[in-house]
Protein backbone atom coordinates (compact mmCIF):
# COMPACT_ATOMS: atom_id res chain seq x y z
CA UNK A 1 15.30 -17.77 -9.27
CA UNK A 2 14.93 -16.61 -5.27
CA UNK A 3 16.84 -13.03 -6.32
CA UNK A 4 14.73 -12.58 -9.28
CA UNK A 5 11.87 -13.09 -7.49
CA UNK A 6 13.00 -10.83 -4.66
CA UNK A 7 13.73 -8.58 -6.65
CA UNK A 8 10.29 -7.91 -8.05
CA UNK A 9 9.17 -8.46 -4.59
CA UNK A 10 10.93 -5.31 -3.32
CA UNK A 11 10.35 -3.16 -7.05
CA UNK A 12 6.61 -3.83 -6.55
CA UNK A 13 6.47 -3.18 -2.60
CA UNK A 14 8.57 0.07 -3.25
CA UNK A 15 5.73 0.88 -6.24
CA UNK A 16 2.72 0.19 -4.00
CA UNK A 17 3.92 2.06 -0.65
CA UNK A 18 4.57 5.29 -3.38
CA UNK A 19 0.90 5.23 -4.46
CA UNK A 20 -0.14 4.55 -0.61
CA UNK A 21 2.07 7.80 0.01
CA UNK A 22 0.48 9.60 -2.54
CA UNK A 23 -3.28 8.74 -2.70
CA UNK A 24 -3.97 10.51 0.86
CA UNK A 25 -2.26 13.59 -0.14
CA UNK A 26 -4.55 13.56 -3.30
CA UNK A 27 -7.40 13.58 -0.87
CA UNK A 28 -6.17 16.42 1.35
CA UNK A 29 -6.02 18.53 -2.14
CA UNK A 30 -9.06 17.41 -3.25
CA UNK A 31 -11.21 17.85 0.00
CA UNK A 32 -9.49 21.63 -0.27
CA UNK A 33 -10.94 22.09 -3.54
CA UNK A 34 -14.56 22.61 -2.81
CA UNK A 35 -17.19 19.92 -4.55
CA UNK A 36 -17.99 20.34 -8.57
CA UNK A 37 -14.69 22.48 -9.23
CA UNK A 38 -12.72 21.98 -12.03
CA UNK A 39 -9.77 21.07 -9.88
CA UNK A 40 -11.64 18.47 -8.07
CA UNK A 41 -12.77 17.05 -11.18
CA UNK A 42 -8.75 16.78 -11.80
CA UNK A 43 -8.08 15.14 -8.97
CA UNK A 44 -10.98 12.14 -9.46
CA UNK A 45 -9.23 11.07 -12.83
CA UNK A 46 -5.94 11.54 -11.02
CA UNK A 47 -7.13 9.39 -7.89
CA UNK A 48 -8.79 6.88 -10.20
CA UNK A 49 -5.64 6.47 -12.40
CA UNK A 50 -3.33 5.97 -9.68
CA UNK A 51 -4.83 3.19 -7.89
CA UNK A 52 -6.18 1.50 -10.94
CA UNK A 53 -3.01 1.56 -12.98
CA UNK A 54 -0.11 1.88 -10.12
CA UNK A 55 -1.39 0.97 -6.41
CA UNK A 56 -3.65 -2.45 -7.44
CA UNK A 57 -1.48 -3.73 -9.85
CA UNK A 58 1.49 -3.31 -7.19
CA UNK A 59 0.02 -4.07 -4.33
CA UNK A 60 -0.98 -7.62 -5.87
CA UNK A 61 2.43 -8.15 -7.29
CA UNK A 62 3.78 -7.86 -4.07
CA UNK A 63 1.31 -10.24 -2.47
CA UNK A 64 2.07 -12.81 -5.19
CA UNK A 65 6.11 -12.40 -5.38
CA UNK A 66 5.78 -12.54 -1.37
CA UNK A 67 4.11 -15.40 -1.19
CA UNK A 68 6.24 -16.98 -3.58
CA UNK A 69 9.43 -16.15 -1.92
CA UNK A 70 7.68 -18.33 1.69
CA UNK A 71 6.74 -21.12 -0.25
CA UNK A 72 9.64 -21.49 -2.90
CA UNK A 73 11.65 -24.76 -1.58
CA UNK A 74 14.34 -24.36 0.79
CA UNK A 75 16.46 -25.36 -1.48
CA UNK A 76 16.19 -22.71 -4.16
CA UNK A 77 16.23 -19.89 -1.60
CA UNK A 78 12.93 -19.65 -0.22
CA UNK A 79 12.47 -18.47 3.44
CA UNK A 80 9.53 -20.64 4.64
CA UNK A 81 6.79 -20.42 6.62
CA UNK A 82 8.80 -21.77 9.60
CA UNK A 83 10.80 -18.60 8.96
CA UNK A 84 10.20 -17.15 12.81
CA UNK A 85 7.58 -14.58 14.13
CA UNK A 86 9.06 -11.93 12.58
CA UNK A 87 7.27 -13.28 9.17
CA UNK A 88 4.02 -14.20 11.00
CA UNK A 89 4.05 -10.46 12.50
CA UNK A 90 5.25 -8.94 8.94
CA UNK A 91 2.06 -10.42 7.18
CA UNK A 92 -0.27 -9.19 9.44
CA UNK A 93 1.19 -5.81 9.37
CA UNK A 94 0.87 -6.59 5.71
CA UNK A 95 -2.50 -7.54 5.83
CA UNK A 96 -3.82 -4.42 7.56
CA UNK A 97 -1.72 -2.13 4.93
CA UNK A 98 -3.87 -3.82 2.93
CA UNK A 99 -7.10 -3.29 4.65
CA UNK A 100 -6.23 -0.06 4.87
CA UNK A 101 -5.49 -0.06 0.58
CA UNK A 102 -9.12 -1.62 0.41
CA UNK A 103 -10.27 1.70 2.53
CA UNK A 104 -8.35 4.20 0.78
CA UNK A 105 -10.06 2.58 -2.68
CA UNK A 106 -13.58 3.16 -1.03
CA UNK A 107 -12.46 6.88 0.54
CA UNK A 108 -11.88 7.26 -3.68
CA UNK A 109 -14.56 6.07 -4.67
CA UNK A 110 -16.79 8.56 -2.41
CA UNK A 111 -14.95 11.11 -3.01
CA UNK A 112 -15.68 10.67 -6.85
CA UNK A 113 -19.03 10.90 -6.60
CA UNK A 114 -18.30 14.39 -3.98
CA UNK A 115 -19.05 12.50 -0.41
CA UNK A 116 -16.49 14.22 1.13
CA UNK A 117 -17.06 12.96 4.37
CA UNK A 118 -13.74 13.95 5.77
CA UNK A 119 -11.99 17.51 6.22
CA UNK A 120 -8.01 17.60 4.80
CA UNK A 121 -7.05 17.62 8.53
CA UNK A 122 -7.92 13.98 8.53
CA UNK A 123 -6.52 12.80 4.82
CA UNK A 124 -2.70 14.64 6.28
CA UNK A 125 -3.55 12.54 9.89
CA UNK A 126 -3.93 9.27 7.67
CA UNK A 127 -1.33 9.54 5.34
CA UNK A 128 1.00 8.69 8.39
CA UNK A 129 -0.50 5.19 8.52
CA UNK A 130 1.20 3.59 5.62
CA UNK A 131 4.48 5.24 6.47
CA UNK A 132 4.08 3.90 10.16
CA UNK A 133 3.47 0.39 8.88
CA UNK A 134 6.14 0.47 6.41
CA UNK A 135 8.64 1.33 9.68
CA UNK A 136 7.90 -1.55 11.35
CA UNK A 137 8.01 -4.21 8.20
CA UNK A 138 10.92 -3.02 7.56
CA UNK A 139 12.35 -3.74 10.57
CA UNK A 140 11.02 -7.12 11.07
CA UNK A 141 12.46 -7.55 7.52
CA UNK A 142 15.78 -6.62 8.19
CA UNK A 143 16.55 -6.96 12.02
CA UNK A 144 14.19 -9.57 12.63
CA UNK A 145 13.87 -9.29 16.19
CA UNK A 146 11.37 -12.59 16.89
């Protein structure tokens, strides 16, 4: 049961940092566009689709399936909340990848009905954030250095 569930753990962390990838870069293209284009108007239904069908659905999946992996018993694999600070560290760098997933939905959201509040400059300057955060779980995940 613990590989199964780790399993869809990792298949719906790998879906959710794609669409955190790809959402910014959406925005850089659309804030390039110019407001009431036709290829702004593209990018909305592409924004909207993306973190309505891919980056929610993901992003919760991989809250449930890691929450289940730190309370599943000992015995059947689970890793425990008295897994180290390396977990303790990993879901607060989880926790402000998803802040930041909560921000990115209400950057969309704006830029849907044409607030662009925020040259492409800024969307490129962003998109490093989820990569940056992803770095460091990883790490914690695999070297797990606390």
């Amino acid at each position: 049961m613990f590989l199964w569930i780790k399993a869809l753990h990792v298949i719906s962390v790998i879906a959710w940092m794609a669409g955190m990838f790809y959402l910014p870069r959406l925005f850089v293209y659309h804030a390039e566009c110019g407001v009431g284009s036709p290829q702004a108007e593209t990018f909305k239904v592409m924004e909207r689709k993306l973190i309505r069908i891919i980056i929610n659905p993901a992003m919760i999946a991989a809250w449930v399936f890691g929450l289940a992996l730190i309370f599943m018993p000992a015995r059947w694999g689970g890793i425990g909340i008295d897994a180290g600070w390396w977990l303790w560290i990993k879901l607060a760098l989880v926790t402000l990848l998803s802040g930041f997933h909560g921000w990115l939905s209400a950057e969309r959201k704006r830029l849907e009905r044409d607030e662009i509040r925020h040259d492409p400059k800024f969307y490129r300057m962003i998109n490093e954030v989820p990569t940056l955060i992803m770095m460091a779980v990883v790490i914690l995940v695999i070297v797990k250095p606390f």
